[in-house]
N, C-alpha and C. Protein backbone atom coordinates (compact mmCIF):
# COMPACT_ATOMS: atom_id res chain seq x y z
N UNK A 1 82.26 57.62 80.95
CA UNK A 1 82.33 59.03 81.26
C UNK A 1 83.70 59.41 81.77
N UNK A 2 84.39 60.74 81.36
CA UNK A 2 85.27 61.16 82.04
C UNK A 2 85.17 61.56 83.08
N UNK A 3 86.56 61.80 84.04
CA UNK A 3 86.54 61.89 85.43
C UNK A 3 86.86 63.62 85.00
N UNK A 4 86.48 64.28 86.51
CA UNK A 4 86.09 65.49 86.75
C UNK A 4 87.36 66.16 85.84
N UNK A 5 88.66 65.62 86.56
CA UNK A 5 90.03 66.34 86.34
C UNK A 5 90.03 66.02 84.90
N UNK A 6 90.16 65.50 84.06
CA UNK A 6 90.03 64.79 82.98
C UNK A 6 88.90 66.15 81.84
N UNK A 7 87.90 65.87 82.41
CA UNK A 7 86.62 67.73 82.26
C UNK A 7 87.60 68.81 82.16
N UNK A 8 88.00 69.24 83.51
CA UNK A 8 88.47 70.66 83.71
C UNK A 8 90.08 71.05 83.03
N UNK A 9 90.58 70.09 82.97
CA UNK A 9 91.81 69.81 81.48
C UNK A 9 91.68 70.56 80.85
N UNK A 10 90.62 69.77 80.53
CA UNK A 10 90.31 70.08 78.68
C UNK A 10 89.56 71.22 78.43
N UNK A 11 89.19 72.07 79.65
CA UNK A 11 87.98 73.49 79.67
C UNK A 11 89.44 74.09 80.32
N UNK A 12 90.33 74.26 80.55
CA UNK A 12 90.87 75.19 81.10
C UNK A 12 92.67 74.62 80.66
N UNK A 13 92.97 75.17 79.22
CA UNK A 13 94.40 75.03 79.08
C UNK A 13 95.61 76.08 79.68
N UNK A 14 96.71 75.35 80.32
CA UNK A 14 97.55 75.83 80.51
C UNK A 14 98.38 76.68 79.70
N UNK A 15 98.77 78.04 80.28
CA UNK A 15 98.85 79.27 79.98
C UNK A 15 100.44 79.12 80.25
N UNK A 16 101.43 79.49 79.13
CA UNK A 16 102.68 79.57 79.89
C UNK A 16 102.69 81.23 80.33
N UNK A 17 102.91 81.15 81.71
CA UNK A 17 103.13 82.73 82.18
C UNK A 17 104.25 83.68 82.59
N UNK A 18 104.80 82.95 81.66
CA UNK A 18 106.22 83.79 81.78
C UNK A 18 106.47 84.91 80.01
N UNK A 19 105.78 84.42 79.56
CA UNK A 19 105.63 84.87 78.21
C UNK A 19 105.04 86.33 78.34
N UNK A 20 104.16 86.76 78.89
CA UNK A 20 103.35 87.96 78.85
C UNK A 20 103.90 88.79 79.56
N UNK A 21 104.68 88.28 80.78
CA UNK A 21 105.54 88.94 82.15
C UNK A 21 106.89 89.46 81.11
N UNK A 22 107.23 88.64 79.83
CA UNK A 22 108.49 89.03 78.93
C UNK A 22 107.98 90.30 77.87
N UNK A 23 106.86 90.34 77.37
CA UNK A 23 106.59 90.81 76.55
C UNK A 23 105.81 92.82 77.65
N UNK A 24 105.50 92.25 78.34
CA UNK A 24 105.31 93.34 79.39
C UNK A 24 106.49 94.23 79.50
N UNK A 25 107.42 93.16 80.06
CA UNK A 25 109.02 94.00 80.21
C UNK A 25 109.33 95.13 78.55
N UNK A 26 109.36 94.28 77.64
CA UNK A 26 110.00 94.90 76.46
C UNK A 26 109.15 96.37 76.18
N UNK A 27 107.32 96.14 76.70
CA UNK A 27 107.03 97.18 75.92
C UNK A 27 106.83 98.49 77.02
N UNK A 28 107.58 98.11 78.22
CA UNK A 28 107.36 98.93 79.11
C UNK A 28 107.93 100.52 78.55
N UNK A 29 107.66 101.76 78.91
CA UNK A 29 108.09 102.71 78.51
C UNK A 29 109.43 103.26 78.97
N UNK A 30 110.39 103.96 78.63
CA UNK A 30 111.12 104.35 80.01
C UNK A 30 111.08 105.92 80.30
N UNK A 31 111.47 106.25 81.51
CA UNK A 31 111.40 106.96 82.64
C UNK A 31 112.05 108.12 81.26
N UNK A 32 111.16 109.33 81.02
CA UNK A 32 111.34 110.63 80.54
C UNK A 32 110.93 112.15 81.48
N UNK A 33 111.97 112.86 81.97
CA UNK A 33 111.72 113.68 82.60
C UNK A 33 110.71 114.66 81.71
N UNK A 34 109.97 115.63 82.66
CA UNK A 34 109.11 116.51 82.25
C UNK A 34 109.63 117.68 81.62
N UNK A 35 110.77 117.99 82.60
CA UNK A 35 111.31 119.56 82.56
C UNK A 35 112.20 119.18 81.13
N UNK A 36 111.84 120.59 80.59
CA UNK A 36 112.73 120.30 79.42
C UNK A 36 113.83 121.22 79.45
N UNK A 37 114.85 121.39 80.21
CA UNK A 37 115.98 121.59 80.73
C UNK A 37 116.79 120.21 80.64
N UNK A 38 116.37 119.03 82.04
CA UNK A 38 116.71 117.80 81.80
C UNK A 38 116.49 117.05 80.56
N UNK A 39 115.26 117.41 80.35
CA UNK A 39 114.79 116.42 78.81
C UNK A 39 115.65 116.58 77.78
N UNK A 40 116.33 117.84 77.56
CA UNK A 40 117.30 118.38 76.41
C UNK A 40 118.75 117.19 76.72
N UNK A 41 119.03 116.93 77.51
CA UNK A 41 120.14 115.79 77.90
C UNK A 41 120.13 114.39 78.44
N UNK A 42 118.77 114.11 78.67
CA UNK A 42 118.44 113.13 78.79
C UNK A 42 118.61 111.93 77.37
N UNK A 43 119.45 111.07 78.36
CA UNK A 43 119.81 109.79 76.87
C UNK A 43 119.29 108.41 77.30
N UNK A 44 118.18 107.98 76.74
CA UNK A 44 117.15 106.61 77.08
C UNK A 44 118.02 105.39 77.00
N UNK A 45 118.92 105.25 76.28
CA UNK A 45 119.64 104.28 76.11
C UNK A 45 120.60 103.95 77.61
N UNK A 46 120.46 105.04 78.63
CA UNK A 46 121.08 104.92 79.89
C UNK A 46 119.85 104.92 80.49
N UNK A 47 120.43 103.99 81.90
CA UNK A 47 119.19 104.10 83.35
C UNK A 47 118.97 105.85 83.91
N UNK A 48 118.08 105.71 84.77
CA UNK A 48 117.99 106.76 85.42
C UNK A 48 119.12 107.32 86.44
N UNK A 49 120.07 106.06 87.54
CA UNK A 49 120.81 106.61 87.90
C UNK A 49 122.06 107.02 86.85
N UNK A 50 122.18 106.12 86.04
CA UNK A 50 123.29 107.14 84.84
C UNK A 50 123.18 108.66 84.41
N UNK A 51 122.10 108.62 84.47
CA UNK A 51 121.31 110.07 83.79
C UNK A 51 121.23 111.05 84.93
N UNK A 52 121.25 110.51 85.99
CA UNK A 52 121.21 111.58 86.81
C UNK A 52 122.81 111.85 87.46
N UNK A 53 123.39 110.85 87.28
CA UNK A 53 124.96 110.85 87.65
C UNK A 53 125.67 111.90 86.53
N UNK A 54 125.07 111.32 85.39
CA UNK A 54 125.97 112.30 84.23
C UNK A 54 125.05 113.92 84.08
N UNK A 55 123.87 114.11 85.10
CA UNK A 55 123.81 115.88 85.10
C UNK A 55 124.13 116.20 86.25
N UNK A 56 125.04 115.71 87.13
CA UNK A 56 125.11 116.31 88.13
C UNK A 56 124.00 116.19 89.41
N UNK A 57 123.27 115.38 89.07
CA UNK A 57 122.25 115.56 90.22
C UNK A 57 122.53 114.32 90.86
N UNK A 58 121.89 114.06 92.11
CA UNK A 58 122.09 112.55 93.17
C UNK A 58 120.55 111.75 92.70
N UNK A 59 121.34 110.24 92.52
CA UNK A 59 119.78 109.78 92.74
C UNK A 59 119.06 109.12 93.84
N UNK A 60 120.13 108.72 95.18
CA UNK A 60 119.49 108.76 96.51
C UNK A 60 120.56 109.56 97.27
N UNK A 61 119.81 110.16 97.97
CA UNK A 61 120.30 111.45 98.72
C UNK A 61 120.93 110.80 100.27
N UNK A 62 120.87 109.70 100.37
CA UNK A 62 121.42 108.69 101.58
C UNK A 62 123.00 108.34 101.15
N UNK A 63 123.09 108.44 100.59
CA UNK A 63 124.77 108.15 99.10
C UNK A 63 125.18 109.75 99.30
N UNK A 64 124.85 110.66 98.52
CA UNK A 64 124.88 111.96 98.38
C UNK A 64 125.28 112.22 99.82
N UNK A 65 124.54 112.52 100.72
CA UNK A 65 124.92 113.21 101.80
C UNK A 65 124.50 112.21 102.60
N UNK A 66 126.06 111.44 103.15
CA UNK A 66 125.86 110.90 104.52
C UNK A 66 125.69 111.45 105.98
N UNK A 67 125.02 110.49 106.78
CA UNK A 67 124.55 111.31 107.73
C UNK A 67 126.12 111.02 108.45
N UNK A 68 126.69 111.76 109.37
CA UNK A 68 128.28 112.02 110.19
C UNK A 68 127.60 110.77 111.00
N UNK A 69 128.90 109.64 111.71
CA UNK A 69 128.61 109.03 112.47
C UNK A 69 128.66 109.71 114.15
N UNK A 70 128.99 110.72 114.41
CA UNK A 70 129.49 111.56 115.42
C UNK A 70 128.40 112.82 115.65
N UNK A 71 128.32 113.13 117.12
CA UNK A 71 127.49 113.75 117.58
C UNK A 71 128.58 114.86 118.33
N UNK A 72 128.71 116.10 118.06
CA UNK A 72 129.66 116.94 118.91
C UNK A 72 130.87 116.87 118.59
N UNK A 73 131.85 116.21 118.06
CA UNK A 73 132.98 115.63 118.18
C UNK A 73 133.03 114.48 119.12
N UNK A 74 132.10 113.35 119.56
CA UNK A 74 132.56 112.06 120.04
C UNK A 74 131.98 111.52 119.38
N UNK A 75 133.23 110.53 118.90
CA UNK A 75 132.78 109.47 117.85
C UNK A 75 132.20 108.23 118.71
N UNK A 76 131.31 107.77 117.68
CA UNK A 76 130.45 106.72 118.08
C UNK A 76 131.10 105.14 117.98
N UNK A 77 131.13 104.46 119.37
CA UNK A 77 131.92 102.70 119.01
C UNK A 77 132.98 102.95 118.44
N UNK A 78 134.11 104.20 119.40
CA UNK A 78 135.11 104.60 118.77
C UNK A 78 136.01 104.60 117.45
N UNK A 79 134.86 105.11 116.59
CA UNK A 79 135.21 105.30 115.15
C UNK A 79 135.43 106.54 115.12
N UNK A 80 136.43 106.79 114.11
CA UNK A 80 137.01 107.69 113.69
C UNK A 80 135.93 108.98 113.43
N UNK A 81 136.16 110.14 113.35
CA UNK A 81 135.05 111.12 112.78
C UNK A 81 135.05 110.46 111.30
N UNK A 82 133.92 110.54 110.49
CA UNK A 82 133.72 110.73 109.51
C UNK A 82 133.88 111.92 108.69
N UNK A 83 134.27 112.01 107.11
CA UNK A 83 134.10 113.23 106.83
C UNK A 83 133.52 112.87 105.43
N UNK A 84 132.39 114.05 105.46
CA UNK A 84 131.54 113.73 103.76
C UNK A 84 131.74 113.88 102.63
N UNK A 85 131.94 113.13 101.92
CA UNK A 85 132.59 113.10 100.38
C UNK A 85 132.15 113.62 99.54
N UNK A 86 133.07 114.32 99.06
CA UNK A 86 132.97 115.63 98.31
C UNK A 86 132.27 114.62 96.68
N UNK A 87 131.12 115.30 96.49
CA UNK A 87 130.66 114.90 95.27
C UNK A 87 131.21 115.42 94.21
N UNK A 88 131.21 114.41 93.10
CA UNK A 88 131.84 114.71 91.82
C UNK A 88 130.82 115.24 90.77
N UNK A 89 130.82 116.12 90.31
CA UNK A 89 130.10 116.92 89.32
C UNK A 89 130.92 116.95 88.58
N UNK A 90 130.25 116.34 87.09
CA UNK A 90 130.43 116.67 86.30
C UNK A 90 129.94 117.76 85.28
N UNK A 91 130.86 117.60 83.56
CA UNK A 91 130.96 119.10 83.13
C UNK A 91 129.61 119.35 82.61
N UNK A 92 128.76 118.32 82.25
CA UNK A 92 127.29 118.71 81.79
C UNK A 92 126.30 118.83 83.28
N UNK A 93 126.83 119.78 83.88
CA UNK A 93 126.14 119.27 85.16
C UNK A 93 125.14 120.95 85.01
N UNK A 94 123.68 120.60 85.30
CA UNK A 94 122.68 121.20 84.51
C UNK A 94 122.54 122.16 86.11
N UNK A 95 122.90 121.94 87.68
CA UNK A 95 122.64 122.46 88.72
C UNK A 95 122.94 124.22 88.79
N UNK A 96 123.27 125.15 88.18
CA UNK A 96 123.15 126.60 87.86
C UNK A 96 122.09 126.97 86.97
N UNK A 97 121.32 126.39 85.91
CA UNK A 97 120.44 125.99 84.94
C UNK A 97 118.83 125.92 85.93
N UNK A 98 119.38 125.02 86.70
CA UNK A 98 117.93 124.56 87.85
C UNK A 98 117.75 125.47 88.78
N UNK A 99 118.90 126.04 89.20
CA UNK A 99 118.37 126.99 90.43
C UNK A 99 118.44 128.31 89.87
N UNK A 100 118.87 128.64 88.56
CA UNK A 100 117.85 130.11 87.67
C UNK A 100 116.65 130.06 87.49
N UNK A 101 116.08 128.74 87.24
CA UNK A 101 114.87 127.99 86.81
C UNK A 101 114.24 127.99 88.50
N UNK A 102 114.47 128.06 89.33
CA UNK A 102 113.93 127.84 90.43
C UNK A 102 113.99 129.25 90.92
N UNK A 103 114.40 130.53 90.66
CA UNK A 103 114.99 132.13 91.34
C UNK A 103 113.57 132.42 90.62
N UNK A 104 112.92 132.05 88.87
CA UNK A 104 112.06 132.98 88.62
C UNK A 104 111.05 132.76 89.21
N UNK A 105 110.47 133.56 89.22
CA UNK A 105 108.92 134.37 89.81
C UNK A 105 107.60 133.23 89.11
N UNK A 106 107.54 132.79 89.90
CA UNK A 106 105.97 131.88 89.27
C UNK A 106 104.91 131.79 90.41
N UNK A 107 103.36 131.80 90.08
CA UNK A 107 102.43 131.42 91.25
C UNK A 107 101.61 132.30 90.50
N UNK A 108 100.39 133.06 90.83
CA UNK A 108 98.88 132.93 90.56
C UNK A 108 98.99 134.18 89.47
N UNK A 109 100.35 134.87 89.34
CA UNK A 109 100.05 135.87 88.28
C UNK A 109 100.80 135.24 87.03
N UNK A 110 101.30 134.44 87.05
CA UNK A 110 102.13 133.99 86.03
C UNK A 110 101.41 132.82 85.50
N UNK A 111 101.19 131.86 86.53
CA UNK A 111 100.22 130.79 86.32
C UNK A 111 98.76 130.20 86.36
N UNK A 112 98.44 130.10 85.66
CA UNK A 112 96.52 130.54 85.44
C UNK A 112 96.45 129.03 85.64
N UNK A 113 95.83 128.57 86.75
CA UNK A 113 95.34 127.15 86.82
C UNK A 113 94.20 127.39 87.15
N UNK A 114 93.09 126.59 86.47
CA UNK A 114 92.11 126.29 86.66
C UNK A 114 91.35 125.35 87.85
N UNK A 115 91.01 125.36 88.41
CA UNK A 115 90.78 124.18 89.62
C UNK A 115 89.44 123.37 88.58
N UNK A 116 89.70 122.27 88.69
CA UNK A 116 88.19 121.25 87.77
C UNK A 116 86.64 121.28 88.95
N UNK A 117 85.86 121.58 88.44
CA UNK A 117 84.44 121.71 89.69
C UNK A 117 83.12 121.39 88.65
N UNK A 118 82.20 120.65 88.95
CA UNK A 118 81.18 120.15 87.76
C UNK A 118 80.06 122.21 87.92
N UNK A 119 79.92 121.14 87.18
CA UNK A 119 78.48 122.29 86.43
C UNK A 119 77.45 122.42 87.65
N UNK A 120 76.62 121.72 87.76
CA UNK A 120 75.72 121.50 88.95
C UNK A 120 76.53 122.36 90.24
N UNK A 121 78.06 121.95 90.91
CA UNK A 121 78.79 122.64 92.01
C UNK A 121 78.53 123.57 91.80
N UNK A 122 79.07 124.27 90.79
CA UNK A 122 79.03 125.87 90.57
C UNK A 122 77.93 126.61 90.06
N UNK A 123 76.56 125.91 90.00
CA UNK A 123 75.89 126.39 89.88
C UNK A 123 75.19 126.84 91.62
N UNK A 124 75.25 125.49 92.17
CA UNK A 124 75.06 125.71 93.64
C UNK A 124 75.66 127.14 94.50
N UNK A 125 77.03 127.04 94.36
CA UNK A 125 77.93 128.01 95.08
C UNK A 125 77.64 129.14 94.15
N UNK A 126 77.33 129.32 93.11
CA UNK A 126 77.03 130.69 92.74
C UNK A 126 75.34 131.38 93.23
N UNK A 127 74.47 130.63 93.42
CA UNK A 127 73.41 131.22 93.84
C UNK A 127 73.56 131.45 95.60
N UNK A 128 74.23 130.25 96.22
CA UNK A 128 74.83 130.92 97.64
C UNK A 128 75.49 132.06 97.49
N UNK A 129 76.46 132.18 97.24
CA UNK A 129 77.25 132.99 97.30
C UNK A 129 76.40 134.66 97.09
N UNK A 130 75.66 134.59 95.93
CA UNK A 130 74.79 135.59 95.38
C UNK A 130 73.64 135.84 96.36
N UNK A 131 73.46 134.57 97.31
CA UNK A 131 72.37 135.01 98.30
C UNK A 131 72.81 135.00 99.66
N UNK A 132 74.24 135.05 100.07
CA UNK A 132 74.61 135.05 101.39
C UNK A 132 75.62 135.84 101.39
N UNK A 133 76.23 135.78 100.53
CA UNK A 133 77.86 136.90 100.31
C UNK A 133 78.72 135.56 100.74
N UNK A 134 79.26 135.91 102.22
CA UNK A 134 80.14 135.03 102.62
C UNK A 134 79.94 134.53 104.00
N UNK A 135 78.88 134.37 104.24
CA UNK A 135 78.10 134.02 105.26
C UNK A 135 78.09 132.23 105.29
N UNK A 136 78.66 131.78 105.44
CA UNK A 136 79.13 130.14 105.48
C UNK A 136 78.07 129.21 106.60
N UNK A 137 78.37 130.18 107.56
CA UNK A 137 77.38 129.30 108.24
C UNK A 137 75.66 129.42 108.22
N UNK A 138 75.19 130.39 107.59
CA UNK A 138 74.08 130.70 106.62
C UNK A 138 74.01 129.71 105.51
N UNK A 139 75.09 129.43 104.84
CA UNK A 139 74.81 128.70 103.50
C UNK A 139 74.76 127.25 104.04
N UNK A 140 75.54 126.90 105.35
CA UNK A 140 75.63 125.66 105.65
C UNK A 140 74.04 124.96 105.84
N UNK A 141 73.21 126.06 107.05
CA UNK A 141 71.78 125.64 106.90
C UNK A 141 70.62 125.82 106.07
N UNK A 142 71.06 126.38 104.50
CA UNK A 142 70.31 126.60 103.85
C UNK A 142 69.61 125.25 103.09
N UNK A 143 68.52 125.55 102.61
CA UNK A 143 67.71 124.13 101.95
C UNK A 143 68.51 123.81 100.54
N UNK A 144 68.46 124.30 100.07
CA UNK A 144 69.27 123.98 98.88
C UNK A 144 70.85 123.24 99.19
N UNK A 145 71.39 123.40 100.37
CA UNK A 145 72.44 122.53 100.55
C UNK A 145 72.64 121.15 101.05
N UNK A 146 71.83 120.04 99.63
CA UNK A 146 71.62 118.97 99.72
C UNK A 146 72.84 118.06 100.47
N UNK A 147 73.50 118.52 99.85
CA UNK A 147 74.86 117.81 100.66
C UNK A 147 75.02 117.62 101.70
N UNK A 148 74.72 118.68 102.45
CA UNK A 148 74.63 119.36 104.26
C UNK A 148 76.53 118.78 104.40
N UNK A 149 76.58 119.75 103.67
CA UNK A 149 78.12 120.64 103.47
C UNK A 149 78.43 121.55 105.00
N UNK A 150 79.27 121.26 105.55
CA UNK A 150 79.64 122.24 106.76
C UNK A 150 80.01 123.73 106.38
N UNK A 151 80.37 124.23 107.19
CA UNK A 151 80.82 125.74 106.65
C UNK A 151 81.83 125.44 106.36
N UNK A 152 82.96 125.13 107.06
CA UNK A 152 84.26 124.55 106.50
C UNK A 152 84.54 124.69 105.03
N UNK A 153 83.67 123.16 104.78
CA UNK A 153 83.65 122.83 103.80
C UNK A 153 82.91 123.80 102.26
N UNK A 154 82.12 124.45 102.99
CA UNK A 154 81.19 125.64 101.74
C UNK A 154 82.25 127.09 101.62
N UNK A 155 83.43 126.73 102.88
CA UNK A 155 84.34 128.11 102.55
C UNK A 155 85.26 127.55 101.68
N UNK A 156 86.10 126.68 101.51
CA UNK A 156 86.71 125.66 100.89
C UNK A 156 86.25 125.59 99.08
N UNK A 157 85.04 125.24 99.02
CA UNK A 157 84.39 125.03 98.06
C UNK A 157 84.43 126.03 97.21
N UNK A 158 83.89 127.43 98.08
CA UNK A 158 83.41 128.67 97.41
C UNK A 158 84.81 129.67 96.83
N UNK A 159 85.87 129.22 97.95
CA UNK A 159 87.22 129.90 97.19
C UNK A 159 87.50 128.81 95.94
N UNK A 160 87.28 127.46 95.56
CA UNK A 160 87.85 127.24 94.53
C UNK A 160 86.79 127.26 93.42
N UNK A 161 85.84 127.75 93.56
CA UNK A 161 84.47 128.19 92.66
C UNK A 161 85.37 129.82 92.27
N UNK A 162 85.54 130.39 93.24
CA UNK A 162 86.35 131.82 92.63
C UNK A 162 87.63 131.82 91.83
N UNK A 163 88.12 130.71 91.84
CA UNK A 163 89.24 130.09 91.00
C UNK A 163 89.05 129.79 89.63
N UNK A 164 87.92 128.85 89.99
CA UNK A 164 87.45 128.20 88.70
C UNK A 164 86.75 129.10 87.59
N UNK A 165 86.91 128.06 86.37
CA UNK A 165 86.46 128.82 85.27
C UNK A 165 84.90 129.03 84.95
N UNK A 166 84.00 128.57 85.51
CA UNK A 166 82.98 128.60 85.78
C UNK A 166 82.45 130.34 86.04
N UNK A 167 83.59 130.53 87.85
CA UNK A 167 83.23 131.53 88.04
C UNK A 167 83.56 133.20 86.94
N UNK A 168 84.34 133.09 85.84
CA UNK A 168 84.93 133.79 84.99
C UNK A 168 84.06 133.96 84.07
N UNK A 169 83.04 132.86 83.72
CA UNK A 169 82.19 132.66 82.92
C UNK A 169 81.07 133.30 83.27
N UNK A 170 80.69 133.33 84.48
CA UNK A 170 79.21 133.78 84.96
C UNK A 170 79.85 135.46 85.42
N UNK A 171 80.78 136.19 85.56
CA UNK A 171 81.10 137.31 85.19
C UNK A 171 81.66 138.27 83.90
N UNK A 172 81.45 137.40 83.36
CA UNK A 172 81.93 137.82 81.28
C UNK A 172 79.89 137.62 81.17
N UNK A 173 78.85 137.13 81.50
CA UNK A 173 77.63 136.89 81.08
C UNK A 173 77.37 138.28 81.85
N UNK A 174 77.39 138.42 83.02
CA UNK A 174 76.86 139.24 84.07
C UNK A 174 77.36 140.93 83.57
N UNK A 175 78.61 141.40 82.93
CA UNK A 175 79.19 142.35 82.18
C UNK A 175 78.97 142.84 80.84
């Protein structure tokens, strides 16, 4: 008979594991910005700090803006004042682009987000709501609030039920 180690050998072959850790690396994706401002100049064949060096932007803000070693004008372990180095921007530098992009007007009239809430939720918060108005701490001790949901939590709930598409739905039926 074979010995144990001799068994578990032969039921359990060695795996080289550096192979999968290589093949991991290659098929990893790389780093693509969202905004398509950046995305329009973004070049994959460079890292991220390249890419952010060549639009003008910082990629740690500890580099970018040092903190002064000096408090008031007395320098600290009698070093000299420091003074902060003027960053180099370059000519594709996208920073007038971003902060037009950041001046326009966006939030709940421009942007229609949906909040996600199941079927069953909004069926709940719509018959509260329809039988209490906004009476929270009414809905909190009601029987139907299996949950035993606080008011807090049923005011919380019930504004993103008025958000949701649910509630849009049961007023397009109700009209």
């Amino acid at each position: 008979m074979a010995g144990v180690r001799r068994r578990n050998s032969r039921r359990k072959p060695k795996v080289n594991t550096t192979k999968p850790g290589q093949k991991a690396k290659k098929n990893r994706r790389k780093t693509v910005p969202q905004m398509e401002i950046v995305k329009e100049r973004w070049d994959l064949s460079k890292s991220v700090r390249q890419n952010l060096e060549d639009l003008g932007l910082a990629f740690d803000p500890n580099v970018a803006i040092p903190i002064p070693k000096q408090i008031t004008g007395v320098s600290v372990g009698g070093e000299t004042p420091v003074q902060p180095q003027e960053s180099v921007v370059k000519s594709a530098s996208i920073i007038p682009e971003l902060e037009a992009l950041a001046k326009q007007p966006h939030g709940a009239e421009t942007d229609k987000v949906f909040t996600l809430m199941s079927r069953s939720d909004a069926k709940f918060l719509a018959t509260m709501i329809s039988t209490y108005n906004e009476d929270y701490e009414k809905m909190s001790r009601d029987k139907l609030n299996h949950k035993q949901l606080t008011s807090g939590q049923l005011k919380r709930k019930c504004q993103q039920f008025l958000k949701s598409k649910y509630f849009q739905e049961a007023q397009e039926l109700n009209i």
